[in-house]
C-alpha atoms as a PDB file:
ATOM      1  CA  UNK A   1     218.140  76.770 180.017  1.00  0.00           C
ATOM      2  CA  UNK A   2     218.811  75.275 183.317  1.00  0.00           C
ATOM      3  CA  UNK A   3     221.587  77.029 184.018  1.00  0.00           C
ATOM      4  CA  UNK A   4     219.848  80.558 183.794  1.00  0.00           C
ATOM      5  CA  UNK A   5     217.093  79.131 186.143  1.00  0.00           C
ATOM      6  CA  UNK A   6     219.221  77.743 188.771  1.00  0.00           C
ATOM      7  CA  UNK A   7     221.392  81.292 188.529  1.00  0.00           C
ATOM      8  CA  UNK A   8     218.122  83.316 188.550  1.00  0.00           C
ATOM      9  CA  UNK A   9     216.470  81.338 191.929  1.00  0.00           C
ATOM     10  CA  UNK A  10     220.158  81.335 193.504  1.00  0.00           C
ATOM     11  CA  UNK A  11     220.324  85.816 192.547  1.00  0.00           C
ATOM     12  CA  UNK A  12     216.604  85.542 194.203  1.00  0.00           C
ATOM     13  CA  UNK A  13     217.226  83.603 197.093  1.00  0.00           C
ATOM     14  CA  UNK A  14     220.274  86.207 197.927  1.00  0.00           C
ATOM     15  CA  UNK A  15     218.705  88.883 197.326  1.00  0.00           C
ATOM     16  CA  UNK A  16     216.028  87.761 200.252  1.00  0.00           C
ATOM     17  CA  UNK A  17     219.055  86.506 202.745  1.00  0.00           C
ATOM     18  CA  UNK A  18     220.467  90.355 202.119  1.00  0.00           C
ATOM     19  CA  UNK A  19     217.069  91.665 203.090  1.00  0.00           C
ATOM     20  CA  UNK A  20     215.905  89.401 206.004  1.00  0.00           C
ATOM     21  CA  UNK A  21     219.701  90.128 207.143  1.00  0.00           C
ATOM     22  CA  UNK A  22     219.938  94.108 206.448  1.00  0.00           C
ATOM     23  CA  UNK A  23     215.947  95.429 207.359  1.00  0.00           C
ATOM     24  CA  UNK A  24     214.958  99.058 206.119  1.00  0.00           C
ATOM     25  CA  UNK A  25     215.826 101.164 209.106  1.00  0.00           C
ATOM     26  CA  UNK A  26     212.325 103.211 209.367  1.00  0.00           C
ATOM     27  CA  UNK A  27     211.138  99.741 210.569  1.00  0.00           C
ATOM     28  CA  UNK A  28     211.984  98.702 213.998  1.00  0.00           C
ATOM     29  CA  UNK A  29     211.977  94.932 214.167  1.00  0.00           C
ATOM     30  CA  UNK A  30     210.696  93.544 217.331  1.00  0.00           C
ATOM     31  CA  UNK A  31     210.054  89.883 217.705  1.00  0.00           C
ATOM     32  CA  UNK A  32     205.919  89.229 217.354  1.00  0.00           C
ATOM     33  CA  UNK A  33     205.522  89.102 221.133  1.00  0.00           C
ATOM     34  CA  UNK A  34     207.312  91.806 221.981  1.00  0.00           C
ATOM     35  CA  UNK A  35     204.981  94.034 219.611  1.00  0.00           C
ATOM     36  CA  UNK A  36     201.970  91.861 220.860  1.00  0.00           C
ATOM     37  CA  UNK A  37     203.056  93.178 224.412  1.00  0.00           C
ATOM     38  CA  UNK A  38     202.860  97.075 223.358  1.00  0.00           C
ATOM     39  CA  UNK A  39     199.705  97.111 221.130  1.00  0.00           C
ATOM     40  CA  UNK A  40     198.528  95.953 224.344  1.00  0.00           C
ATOM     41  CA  UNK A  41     199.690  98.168 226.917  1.00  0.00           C
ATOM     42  CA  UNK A  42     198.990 101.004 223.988  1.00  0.00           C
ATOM     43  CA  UNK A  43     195.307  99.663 224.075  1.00  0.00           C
ATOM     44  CA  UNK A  44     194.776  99.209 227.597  1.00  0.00           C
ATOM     45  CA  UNK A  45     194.380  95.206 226.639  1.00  0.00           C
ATOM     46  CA  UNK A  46     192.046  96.330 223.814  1.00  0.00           C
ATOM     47  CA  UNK A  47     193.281  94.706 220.996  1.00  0.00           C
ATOM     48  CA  UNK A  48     194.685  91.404 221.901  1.00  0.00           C
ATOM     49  CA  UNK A  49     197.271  90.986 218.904  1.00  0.00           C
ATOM     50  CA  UNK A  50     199.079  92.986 216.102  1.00  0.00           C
ATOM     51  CA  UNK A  51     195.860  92.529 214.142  1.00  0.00           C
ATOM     52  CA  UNK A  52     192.292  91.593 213.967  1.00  0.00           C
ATOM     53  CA  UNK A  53     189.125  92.856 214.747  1.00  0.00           C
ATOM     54  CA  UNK A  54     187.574  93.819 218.314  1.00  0.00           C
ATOM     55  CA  UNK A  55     184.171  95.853 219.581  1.00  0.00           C
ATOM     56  CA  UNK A  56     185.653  99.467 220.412  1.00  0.00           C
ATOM     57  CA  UNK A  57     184.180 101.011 223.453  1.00  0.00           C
ATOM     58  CA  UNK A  58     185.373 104.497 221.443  1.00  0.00           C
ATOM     59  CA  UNK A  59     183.104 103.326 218.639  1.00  0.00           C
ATOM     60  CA  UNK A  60     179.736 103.163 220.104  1.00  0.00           C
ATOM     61  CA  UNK A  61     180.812  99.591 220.910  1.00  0.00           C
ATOM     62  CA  UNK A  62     181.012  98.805 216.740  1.00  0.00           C
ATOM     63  CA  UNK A  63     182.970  96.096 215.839  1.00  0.00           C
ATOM     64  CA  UNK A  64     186.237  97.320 214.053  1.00  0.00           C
ATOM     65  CA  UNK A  65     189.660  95.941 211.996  1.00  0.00           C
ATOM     66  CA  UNK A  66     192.901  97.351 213.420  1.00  0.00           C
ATOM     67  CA  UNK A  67     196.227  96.539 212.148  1.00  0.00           C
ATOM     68  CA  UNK A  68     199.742  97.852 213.699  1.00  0.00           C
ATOM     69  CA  UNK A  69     202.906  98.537 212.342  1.00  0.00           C
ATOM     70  CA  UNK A  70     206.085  99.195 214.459  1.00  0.00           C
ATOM     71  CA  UNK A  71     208.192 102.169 213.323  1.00  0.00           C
ATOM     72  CA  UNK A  72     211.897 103.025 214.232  1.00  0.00           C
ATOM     73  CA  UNK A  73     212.454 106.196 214.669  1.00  0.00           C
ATOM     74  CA  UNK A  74     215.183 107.420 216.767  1.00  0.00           C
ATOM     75  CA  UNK A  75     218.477 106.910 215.190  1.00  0.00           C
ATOM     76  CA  UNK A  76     219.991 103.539 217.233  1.00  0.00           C
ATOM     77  CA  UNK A  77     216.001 102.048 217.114  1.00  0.00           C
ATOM     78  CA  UNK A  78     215.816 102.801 221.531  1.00  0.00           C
ATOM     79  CA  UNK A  79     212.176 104.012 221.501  1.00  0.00           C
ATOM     80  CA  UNK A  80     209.658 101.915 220.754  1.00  0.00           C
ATOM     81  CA  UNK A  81     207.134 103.302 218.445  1.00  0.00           C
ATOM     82  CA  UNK A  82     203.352 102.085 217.121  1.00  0.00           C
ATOM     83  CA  UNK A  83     200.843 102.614 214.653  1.00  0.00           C
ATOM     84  CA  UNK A  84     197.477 101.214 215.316  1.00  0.00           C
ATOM     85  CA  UNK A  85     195.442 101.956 212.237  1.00  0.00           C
ATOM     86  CA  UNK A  86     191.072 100.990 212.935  1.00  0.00           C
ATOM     87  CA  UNK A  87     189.207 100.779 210.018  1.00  0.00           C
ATOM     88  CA  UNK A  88     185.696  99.998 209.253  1.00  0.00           C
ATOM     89  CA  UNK A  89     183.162 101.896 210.801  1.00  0.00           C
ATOM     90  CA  UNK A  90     181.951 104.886 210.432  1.00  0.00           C
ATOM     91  CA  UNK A  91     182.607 106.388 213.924  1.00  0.00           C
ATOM     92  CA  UNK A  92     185.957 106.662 212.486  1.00  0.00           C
ATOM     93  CA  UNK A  93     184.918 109.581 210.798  1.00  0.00           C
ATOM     94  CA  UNK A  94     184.629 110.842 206.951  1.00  0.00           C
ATOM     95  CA  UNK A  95     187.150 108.036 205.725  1.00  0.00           C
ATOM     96  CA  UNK A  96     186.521 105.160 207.710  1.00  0.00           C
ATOM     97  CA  UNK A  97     189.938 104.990 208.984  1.00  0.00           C
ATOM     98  CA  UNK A  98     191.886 106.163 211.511  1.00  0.00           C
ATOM     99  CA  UNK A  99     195.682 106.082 212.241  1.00  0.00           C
ATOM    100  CA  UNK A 100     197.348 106.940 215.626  1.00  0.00           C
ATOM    101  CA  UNK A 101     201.244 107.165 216.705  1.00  0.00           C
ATOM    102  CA  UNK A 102     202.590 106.164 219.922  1.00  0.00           C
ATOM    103  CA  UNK A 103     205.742 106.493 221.303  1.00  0.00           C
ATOM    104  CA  UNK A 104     206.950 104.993 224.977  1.00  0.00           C
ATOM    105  CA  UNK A 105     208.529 108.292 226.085  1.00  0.00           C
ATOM    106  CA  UNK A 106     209.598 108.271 229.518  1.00  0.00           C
ATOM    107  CA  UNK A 107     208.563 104.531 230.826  1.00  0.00           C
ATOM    108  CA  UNK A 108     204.601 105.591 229.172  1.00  0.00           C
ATOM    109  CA  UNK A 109     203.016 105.171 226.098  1.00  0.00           C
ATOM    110  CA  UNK A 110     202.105 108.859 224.870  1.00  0.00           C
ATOM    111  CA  UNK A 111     199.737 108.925 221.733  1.00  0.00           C
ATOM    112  CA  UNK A 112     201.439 111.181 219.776  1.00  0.00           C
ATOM    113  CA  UNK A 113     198.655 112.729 216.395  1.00  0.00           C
ATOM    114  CA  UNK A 114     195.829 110.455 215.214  1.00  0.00           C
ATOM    115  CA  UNK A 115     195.328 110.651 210.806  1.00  0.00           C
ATOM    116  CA  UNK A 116     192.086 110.020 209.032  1.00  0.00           C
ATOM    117  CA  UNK A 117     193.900 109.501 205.809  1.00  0.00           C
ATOM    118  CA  UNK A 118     197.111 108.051 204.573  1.00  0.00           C
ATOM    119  CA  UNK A 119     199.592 106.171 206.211  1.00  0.00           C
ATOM    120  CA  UNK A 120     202.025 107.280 208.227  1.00  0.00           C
ATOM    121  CA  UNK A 121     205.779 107.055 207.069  1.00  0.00           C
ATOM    122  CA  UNK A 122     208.894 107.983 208.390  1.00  0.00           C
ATOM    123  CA  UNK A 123     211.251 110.442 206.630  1.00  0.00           C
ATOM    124  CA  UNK A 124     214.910 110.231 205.956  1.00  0.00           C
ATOM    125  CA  UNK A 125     215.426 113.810 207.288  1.00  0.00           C
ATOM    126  CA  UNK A 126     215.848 113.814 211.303  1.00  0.00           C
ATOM    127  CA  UNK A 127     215.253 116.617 214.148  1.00  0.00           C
ATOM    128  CA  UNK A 128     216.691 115.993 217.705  1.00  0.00           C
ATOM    129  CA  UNK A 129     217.927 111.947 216.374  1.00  0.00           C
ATOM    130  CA  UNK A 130     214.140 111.458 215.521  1.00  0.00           C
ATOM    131  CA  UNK A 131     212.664 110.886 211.976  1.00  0.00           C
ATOM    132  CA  UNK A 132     210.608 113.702 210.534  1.00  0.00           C
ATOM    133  CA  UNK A 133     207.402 112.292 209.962  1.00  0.00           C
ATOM    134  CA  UNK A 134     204.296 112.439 207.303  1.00  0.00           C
ATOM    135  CA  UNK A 135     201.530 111.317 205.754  1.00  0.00           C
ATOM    136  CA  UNK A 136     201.522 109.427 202.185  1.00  0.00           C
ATOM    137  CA  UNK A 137     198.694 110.074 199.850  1.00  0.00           C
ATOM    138  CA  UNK A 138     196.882 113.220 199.085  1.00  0.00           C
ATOM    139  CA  UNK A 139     197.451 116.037 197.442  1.00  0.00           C
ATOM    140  CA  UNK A 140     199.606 117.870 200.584  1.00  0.00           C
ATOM    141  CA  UNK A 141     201.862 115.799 202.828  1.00  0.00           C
ATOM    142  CA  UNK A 142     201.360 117.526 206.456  1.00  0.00           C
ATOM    143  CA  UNK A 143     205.179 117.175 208.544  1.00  0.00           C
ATOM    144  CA  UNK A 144     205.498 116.571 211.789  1.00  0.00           C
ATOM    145  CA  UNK A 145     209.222 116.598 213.614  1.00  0.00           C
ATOM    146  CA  UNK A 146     210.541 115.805 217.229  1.00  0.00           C
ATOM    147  CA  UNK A 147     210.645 117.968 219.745  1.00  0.00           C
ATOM    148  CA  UNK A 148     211.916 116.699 223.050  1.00  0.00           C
ATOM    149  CA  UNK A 149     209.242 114.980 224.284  1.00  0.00           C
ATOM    150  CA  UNK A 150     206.725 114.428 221.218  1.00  0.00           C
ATOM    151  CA  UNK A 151     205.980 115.341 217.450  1.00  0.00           C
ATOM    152  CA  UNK A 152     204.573 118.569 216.685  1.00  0.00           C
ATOM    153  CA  UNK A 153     203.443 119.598 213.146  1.00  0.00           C
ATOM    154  CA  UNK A 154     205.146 121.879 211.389  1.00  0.00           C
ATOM    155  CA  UNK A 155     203.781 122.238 208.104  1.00  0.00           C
ATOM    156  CA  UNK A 156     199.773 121.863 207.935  1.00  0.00           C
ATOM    157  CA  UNK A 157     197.714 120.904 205.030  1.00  0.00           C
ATOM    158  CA  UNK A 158     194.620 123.733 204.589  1.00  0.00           C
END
């Protein structure tokens, strides 16, 4: 019985080496401080880390949770990309949540769509070297693709 124990922790511990050394590539892996130093400049010097909670001026000055998530999505991971997600409060409308893209395009941050529900995921398909982009959850998935300069939707959800 020892045997099959040792082999199964020694087939687990592989399998996480062959992940830690072979990441999914929608996600863009910065180090902790690099990401610390765009949700930052993304924010203004808003939020002061990749998550916590902070009094939003855009909220009435309500205290809100935010979380970010770095996504790759050109093809060689150049552009840095962000999701800050709020949640919370209900100046984040209907849902209580709130989801916005950024991508450094040109030396700037440029917010990119904001979502209200969902999360937003990259695609395997690709316009212009960029992922296609949509929403999980829900009954419609909306679709947003690359288009020089930014995302634009192209398929809406009624």
């Amino acid at each position: 019985m020892k045997p099959i124990r040792a082999a199964t922790i020694l087939c687990f511990a592989f399998s996480l080496l062959a992940c830690a050394a072979h990441p999914p590539s929608s996600e863009f892996v910065a180090s902790t401080s690099a990401m610390e130093l765009w949700v930052k400049e993304v924010s203004g010097g808003l939020l002061p880390s990749v998550k916590g909670s902070v009094v939003d001026p855009d909220c009435a000055n309500q205290e809100v949770d935010y979380e970010t998530q770095q996504l790759a999505l050109d093809a060689k991971d150049r552009t840095p990309a962000v999701v800050i997600t709020k949640s919370g409060s209900t100046c984040l409308g209907r849902t209580g949540q709130k989801s916005e893209l950024w991508v450094k395009s040109g030396g700037q941050w440029v917010s990119q769509f904001v979502v209200s529900e969902g999360e937003i995921q990259t695609l395997p398909s690709r316009t212009q070297g960029f992922a296609d982009l949509s929403v999980s959850g829900g009954p419609c998935s909306p679709l947003w693709r690359w288009q020089g300069q930014r995302y634009a939707v192209v398929k809406r959800c009624p």
